[in-house]
PDB file of N, CA and C in Angstrom:
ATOM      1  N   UNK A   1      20.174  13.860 -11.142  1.00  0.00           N
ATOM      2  CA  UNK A   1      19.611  14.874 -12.012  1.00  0.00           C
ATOM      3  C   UNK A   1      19.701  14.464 -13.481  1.00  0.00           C
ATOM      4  N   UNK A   2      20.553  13.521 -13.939  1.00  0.00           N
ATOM      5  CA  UNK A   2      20.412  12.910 -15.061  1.00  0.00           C
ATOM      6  C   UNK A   2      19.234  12.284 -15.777  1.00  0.00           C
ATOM      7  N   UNK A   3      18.451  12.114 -14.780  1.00  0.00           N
ATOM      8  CA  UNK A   3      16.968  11.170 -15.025  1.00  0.00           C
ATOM      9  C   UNK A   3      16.024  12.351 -15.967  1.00  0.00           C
ATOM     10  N   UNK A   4      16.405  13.182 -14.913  1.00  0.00           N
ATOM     11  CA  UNK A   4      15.347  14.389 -15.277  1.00  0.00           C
ATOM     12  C   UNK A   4      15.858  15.086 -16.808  1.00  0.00           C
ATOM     13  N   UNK A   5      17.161  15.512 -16.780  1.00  0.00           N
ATOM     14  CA  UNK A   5      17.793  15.593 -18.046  1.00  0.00           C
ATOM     15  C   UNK A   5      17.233  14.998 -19.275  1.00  0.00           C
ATOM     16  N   UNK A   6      17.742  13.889 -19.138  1.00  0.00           N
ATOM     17  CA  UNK A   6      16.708  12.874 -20.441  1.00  0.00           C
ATOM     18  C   UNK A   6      15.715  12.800 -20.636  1.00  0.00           C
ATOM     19  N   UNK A   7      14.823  12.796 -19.320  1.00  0.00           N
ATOM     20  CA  UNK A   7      13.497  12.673 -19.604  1.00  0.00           C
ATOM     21  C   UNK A   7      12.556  14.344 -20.019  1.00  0.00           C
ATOM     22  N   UNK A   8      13.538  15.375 -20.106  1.00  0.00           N
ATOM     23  CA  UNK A   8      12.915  16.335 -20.698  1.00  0.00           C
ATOM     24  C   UNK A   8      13.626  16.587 -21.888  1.00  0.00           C
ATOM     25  N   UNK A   9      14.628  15.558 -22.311  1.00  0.00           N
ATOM     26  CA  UNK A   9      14.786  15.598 -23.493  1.00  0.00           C
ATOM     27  C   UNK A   9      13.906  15.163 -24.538  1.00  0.00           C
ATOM     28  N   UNK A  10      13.575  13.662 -23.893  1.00  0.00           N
ATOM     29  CA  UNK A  10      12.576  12.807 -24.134  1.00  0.00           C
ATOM     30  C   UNK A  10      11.472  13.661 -24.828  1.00  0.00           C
ATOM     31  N   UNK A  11      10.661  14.693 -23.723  1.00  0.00           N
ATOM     32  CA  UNK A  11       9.592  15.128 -23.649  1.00  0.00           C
ATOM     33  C   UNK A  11       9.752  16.964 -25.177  1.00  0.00           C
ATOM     34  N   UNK A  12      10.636  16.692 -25.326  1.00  0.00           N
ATOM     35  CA  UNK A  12      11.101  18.179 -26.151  1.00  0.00           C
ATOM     36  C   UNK A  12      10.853  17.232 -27.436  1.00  0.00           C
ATOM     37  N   UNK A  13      11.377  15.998 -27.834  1.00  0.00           N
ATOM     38  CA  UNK A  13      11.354  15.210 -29.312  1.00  0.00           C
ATOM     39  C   UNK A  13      10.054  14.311 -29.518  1.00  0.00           C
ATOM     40  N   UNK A  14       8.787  14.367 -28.008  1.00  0.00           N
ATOM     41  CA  UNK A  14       7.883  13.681 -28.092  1.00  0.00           C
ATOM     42  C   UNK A  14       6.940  14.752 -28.374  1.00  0.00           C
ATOM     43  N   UNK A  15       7.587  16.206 -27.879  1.00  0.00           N
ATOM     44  CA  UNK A  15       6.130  17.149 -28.303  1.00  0.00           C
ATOM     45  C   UNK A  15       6.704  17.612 -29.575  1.00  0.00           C
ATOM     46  N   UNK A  16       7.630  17.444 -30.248  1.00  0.00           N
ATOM     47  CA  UNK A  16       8.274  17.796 -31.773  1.00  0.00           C
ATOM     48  C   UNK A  16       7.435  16.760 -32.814  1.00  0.00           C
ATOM     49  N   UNK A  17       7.021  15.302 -32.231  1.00  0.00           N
ATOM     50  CA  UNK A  17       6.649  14.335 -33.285  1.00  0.00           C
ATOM     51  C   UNK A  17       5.140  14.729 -32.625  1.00  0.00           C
ATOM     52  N   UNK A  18       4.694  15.004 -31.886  1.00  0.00           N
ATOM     53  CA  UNK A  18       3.252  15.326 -32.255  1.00  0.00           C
ATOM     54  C   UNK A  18       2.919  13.770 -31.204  1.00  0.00           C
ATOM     55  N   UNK A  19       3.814  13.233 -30.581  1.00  0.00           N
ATOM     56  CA  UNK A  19       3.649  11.800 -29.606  1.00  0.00           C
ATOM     57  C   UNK A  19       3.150  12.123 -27.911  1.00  0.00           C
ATOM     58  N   UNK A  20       1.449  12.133 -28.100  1.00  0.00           N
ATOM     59  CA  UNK A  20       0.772  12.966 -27.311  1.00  0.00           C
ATOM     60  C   UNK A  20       1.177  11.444 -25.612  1.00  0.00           C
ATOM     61  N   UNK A  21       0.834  10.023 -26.185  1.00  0.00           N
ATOM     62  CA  UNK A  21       1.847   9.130 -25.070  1.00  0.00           C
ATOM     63  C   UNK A  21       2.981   9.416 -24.709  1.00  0.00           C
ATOM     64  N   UNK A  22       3.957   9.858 -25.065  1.00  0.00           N
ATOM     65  CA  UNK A  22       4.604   9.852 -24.979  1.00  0.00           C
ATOM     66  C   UNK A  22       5.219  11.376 -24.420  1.00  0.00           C
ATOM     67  N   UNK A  23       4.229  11.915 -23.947  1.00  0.00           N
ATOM     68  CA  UNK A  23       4.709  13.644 -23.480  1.00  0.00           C
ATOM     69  C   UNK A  23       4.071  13.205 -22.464  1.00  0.00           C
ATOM     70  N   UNK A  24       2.638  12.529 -21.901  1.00  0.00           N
ATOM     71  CA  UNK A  24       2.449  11.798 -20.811  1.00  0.00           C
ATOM     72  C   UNK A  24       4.075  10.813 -20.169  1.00  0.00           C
ATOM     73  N   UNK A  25       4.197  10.249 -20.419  1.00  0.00           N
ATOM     74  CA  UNK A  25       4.731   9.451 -20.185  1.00  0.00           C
ATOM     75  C   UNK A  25       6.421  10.267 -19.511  1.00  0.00           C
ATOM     76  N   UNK A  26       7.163  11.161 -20.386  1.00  0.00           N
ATOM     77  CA  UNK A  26       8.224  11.446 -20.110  1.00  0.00           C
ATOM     78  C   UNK A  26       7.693  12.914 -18.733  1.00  0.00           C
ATOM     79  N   UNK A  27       6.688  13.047 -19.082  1.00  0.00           N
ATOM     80  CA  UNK A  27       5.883  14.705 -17.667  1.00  0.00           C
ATOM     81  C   UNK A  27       6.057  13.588 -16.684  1.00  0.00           C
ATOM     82  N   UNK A  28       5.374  12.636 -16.394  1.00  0.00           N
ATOM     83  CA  UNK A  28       5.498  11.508 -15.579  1.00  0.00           C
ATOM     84  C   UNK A  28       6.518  11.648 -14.592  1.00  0.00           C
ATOM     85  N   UNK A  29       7.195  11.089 -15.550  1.00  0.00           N
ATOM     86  CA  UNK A  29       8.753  10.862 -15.175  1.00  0.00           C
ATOM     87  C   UNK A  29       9.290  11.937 -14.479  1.00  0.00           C
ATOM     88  N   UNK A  30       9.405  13.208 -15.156  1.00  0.00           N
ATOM     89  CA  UNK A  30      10.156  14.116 -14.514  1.00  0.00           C
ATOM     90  C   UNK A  30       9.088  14.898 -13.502  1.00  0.00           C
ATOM     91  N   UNK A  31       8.022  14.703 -13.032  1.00  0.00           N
ATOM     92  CA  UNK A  31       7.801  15.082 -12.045  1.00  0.00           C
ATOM     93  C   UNK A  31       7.850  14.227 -11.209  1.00  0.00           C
ATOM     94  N   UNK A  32       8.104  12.674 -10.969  1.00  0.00           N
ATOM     95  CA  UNK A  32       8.607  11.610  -9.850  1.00  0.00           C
ATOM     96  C   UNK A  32       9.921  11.774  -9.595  1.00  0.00           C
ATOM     97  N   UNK A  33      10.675  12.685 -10.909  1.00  0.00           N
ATOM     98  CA  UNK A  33      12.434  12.460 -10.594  1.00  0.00           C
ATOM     99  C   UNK A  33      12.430  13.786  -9.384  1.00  0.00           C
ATOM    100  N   UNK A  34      11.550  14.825  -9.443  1.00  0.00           N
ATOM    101  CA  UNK A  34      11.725  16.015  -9.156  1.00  0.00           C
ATOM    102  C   UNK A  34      11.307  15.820  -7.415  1.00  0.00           C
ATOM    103  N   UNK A  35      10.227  14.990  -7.542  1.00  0.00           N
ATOM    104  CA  UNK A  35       9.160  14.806  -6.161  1.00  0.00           C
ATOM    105  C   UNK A  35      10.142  14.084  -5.227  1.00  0.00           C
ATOM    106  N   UNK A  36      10.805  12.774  -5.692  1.00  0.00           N
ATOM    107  CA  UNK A  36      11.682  12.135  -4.412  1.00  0.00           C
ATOM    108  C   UNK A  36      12.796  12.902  -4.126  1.00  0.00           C
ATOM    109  N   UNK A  37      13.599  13.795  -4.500  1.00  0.00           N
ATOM    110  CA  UNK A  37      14.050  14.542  -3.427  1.00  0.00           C
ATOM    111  C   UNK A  37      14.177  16.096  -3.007  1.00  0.00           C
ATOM    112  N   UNK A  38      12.414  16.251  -3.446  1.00  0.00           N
ATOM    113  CA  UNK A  38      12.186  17.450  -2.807  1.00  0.00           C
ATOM    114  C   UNK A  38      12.084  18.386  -3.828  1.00  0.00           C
ATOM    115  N   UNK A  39      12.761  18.711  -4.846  1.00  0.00           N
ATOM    116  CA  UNK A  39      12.366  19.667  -5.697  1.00  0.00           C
ATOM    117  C   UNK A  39      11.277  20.051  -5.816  1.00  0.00           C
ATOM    118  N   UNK A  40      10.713  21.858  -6.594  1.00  0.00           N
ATOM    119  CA  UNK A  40       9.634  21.765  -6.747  1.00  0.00           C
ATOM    120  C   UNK A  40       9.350  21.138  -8.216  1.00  0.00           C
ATOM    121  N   UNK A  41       7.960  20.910  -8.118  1.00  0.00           N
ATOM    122  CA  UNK A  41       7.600  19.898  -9.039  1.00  0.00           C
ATOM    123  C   UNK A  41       6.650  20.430 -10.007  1.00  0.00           C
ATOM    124  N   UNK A  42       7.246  20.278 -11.542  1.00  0.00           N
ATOM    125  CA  UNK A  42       7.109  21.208 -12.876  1.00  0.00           C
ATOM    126  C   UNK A  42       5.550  20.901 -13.184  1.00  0.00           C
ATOM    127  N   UNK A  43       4.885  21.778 -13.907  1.00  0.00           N
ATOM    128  CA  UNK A  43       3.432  21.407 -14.628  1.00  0.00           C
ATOM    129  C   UNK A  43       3.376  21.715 -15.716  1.00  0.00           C
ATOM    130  N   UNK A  44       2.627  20.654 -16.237  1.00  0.00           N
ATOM    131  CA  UNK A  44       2.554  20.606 -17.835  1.00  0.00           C
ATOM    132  C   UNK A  44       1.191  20.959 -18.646  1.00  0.00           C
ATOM    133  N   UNK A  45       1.024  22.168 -18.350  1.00  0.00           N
ATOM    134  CA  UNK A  45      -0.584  22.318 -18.082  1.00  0.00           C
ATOM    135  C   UNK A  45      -0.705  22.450 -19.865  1.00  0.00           C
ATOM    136  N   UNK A  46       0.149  22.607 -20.948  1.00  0.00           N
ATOM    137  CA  UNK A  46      -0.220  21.806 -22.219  1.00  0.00           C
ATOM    138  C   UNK A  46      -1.057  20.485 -22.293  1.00  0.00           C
ATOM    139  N   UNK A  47      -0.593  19.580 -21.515  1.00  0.00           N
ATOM    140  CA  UNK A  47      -1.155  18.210 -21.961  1.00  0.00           C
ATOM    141  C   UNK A  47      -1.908  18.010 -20.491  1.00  0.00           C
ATOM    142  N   UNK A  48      -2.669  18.798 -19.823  1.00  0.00           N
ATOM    143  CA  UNK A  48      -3.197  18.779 -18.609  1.00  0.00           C
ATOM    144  C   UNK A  48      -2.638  18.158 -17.305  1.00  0.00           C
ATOM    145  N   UNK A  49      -1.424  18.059 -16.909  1.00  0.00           N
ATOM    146  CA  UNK A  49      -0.736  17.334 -16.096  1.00  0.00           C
ATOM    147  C   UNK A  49      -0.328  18.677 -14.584  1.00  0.00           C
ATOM    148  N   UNK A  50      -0.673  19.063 -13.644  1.00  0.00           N
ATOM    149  CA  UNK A  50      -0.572  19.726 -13.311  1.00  0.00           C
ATOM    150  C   UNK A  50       0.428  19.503 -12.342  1.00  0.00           C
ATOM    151  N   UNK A  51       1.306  20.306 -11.205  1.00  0.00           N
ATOM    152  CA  UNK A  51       1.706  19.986 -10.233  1.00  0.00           C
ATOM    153  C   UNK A  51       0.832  19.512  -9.242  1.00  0.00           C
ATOM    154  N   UNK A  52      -0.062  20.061  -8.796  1.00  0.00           N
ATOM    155  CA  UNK A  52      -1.306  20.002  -7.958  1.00  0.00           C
ATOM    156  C   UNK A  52      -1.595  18.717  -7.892  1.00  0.00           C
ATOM    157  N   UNK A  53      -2.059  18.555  -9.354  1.00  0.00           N
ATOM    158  CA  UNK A  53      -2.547  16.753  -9.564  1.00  0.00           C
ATOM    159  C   UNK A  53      -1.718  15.804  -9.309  1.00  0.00           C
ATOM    160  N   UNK A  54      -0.578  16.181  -9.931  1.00  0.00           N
ATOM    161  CA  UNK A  54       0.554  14.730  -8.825  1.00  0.00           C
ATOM    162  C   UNK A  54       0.818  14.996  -7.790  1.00  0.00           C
ATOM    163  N   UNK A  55       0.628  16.551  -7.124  1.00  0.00           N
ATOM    164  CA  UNK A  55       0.633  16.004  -5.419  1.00  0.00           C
ATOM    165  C   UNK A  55      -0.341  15.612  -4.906  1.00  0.00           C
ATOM    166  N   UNK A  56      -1.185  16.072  -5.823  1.00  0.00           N
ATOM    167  CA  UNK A  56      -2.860  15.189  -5.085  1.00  0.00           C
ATOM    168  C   UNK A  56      -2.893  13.712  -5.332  1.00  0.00           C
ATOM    169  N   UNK A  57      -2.091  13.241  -6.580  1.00  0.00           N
ATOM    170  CA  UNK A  57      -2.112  11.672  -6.801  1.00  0.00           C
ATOM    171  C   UNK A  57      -1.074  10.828  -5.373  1.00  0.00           C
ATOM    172  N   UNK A  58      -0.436  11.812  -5.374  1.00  0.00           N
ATOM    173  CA  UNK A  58       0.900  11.374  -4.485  1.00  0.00           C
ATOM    174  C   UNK A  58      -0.043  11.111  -2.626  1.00  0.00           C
ATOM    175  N   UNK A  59      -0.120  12.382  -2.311  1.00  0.00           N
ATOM    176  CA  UNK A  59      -1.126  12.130  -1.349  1.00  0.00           C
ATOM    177  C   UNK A  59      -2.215  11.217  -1.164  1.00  0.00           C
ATOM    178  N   UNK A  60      -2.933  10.994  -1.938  1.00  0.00           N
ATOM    179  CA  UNK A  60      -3.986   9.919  -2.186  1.00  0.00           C
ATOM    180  C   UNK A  60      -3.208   8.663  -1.762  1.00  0.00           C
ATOM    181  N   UNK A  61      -2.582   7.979  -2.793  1.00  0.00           N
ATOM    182  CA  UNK A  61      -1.736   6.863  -2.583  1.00  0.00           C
ATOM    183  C   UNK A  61      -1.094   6.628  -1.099  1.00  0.00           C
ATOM    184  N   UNK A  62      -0.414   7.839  -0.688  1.00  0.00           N
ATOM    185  CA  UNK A  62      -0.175   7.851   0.490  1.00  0.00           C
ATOM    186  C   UNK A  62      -0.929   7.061   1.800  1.00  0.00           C
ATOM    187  N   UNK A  63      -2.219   7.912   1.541  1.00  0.00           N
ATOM    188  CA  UNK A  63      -3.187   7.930   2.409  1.00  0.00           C
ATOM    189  C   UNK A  63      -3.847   6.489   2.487  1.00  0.00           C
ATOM    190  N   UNK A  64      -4.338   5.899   1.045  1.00  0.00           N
ATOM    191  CA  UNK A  64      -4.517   4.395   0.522  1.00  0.00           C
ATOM    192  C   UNK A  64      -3.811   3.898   1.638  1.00  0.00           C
ATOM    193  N   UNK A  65      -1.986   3.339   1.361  1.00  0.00           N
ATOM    194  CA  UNK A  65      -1.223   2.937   1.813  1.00  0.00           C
ATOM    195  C   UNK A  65      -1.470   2.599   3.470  1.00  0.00           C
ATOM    196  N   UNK A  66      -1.623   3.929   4.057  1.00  0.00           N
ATOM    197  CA  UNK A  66      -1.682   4.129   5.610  1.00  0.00           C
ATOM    198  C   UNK A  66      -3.091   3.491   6.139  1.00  0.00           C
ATOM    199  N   UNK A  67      -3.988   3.581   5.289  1.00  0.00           N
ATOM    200  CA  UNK A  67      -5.185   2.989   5.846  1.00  0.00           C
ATOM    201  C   UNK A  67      -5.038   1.522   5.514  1.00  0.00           C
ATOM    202  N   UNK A  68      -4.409   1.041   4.289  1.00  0.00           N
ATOM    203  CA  UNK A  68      -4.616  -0.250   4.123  1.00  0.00           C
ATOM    204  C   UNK A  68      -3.218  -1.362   5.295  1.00  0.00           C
ATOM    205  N   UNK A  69      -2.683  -0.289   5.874  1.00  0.00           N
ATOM    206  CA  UNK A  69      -1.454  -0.810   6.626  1.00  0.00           C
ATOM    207  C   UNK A  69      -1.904  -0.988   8.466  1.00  0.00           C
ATOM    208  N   UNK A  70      -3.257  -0.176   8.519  1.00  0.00           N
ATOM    209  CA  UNK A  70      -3.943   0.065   9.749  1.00  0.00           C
ATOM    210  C   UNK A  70      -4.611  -1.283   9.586  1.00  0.00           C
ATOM    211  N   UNK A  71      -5.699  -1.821   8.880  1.00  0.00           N
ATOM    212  CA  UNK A  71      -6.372  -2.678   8.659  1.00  0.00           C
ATOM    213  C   UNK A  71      -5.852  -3.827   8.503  1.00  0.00           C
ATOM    214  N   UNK A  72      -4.236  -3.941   8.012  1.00  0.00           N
ATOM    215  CA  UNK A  72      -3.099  -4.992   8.451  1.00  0.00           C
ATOM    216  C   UNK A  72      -3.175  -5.445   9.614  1.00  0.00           C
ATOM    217  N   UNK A  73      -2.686  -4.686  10.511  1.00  0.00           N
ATOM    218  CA  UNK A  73      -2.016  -4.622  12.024  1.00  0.00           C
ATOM    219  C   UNK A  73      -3.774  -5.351  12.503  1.00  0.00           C
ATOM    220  N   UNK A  74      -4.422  -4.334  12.122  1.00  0.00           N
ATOM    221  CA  UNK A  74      -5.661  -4.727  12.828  1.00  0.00           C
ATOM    222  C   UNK A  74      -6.270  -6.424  12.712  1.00  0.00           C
ATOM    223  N   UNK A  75      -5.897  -6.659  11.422  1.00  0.00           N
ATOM    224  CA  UNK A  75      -6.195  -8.441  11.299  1.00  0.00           C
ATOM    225  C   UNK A  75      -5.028  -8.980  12.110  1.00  0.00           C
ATOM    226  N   UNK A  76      -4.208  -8.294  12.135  1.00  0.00           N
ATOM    227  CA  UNK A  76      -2.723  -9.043  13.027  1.00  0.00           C
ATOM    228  C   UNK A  76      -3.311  -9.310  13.909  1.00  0.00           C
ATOM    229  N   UNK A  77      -3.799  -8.061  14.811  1.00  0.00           N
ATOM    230  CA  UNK A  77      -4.266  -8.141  16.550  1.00  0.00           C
ATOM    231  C   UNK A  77      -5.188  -9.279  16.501  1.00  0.00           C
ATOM    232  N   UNK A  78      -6.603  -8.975  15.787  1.00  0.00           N
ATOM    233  CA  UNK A  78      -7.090 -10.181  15.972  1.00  0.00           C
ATOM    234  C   UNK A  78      -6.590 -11.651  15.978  1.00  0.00           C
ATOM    235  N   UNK A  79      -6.077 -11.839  15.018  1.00  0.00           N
ATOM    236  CA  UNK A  79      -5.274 -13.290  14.775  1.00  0.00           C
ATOM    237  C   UNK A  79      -4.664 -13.315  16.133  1.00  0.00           C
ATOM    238  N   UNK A  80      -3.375 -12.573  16.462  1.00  0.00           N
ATOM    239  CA  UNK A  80      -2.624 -13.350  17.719  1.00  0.00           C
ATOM    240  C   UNK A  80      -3.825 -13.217  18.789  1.00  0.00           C
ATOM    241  N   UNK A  81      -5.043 -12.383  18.875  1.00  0.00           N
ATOM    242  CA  UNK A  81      -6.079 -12.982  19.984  1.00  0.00           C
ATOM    243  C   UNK A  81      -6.385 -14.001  19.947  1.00  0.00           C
ATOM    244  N   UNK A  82      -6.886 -14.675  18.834  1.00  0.00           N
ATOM    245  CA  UNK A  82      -7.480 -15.866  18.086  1.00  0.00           C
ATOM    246  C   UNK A  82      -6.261 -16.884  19.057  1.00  0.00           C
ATOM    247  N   UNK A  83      -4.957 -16.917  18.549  1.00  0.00           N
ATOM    248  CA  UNK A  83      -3.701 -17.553  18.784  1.00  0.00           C
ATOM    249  C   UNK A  83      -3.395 -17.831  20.347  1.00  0.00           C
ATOM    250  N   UNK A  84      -4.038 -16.562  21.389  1.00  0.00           N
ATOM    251  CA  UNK A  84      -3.578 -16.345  22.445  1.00  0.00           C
ATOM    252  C   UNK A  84      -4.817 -17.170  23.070  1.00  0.00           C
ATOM    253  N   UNK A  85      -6.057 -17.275  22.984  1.00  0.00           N
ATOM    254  CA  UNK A  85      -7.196 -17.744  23.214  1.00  0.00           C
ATOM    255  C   UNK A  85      -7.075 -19.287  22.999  1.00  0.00           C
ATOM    256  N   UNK A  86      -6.452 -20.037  22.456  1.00  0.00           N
ATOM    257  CA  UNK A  86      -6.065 -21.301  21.691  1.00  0.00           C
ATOM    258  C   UNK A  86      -5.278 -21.697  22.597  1.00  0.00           C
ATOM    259  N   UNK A  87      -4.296 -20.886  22.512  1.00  0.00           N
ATOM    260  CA  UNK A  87      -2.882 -21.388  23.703  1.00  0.00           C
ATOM    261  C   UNK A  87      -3.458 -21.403  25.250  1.00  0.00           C
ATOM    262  N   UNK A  88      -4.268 -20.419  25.221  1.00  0.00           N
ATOM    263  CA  UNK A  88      -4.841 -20.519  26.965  1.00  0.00           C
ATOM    264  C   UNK A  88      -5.693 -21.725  26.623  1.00  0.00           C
ATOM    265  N   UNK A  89      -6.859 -21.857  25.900  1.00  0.00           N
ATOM    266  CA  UNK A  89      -7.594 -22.933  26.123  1.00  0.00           C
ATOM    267  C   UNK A  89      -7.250 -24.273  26.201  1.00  0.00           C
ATOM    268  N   UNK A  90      -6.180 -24.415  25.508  1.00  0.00           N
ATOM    269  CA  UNK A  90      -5.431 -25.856  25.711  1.00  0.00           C
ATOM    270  C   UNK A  90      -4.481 -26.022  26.850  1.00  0.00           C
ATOM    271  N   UNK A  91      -4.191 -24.904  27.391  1.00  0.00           N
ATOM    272  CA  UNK A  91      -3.188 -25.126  28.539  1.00  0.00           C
ATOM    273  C   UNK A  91      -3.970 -24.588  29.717  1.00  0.00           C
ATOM    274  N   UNK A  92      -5.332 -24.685  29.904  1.00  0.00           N
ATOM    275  CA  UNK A  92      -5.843 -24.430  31.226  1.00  0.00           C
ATOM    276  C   UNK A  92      -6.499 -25.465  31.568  1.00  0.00           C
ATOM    277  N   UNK A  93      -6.177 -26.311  32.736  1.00  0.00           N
ATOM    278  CA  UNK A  93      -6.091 -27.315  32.716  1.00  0.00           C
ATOM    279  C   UNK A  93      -7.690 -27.675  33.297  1.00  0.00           C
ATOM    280  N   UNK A  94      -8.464 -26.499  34.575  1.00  0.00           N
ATOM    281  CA  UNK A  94      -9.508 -26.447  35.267  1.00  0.00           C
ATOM    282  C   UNK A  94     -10.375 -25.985  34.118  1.00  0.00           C
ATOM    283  N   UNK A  95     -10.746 -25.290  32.937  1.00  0.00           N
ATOM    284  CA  UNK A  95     -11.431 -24.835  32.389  1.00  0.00           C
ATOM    285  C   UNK A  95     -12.084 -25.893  31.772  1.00  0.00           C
ATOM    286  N   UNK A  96     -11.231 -27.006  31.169  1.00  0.00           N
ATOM    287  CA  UNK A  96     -12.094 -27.741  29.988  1.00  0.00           C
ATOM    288  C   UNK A  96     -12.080 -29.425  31.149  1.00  0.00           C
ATOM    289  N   UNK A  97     -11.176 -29.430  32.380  1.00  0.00           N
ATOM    290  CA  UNK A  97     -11.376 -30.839  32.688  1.00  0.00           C
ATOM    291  C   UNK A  97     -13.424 -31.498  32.524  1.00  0.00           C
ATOM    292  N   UNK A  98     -12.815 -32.611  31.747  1.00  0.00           N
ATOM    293  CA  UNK A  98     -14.360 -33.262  31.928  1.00  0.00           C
ATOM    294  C   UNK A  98     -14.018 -34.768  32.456  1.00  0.00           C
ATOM    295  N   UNK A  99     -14.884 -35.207  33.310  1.00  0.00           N
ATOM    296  CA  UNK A  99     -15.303 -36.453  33.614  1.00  0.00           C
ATOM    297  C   UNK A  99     -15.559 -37.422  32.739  1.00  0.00           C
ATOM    298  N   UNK A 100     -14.956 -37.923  31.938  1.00  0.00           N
ATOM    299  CA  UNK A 100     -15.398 -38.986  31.170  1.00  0.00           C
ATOM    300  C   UNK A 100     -16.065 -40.264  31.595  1.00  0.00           C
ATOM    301  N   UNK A 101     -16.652 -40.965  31.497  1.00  0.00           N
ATOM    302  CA  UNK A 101     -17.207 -42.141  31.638  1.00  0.00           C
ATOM    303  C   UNK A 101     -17.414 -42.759  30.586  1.00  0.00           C
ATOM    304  N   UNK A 102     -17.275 -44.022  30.695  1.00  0.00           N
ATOM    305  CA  UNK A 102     -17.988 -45.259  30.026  1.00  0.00           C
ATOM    306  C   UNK A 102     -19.382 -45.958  30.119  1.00  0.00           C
ATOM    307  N   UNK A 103     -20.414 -45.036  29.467  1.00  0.00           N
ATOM    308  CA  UNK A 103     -21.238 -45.431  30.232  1.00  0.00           C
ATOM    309  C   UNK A 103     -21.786 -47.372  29.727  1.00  0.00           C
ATOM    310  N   UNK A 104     -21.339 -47.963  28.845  1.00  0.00           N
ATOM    311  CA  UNK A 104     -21.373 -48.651  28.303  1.00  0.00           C
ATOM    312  C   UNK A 104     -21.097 -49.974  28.634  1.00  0.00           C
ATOM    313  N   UNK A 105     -19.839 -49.535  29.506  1.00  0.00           N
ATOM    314  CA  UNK A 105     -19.745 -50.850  30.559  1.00  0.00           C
ATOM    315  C   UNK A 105     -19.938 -50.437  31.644  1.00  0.00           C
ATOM    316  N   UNK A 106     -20.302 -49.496  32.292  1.00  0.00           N
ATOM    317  CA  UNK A 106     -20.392 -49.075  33.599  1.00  0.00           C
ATOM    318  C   UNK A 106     -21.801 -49.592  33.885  1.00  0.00           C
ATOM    319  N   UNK A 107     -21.696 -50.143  35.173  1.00  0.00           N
ATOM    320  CA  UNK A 107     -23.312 -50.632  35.710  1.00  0.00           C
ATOM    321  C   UNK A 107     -24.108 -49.699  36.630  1.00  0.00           C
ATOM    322  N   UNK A 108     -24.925 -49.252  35.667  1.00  0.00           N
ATOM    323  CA  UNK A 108     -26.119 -48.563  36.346  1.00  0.00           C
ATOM    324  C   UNK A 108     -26.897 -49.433  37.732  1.00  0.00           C
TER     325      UNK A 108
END
């Protein structure tokens, strides 16, 4: 709870100097200190920062994350098919045998 402490101290001497970055920056903060463990989570609807909007940013990202972690796995699967297809084709011994010849010295 110390994080949050400072950082609305932060945010009390950044809206005193008129430091419109810097009231971004410390709202930020104390609504990520508030969000990881659960608190509810403050809005700063002065400088347009809402609760809503960082759970909607939060969710979004989320969601990013989970789809881009599906599309992981999914190049995974393919690859070890790719991998598994390789290993069978070289170790099946009836599939690829060929007859070689010479036809070069061999007499027709």
């Amino acid at each position: 709870m110390g994080a949050i402490h400072k950082a609305r101290k932060g945010y009390t001497i950044a809206k005193n100097k008129y430091e419109y970055d810097k009231l971004e920056h410390y709202a930020r903060i104390i609504q990520e200190c508030q969000h990881d463990p659960g608190l509810p989570i403050s809005s700063f609807d002065d400088i347009g920062m809402s609760a809503d909007d960082f759970l909607s940013e939060i969710a979004e990202k989320e969601n990013n994350n989970d789809s881009n972690q599906v599309e992981q796995v999914s190049y995974e699967q393919e690859y070890q098919t790719d991998q598994q297809y390789e290993q069978d084709r070289l170790t099946d011994d009836n599939a690829y045998s060929e007859n070689l010849r010479d036809d070069y010295h061999s007499e027709v």
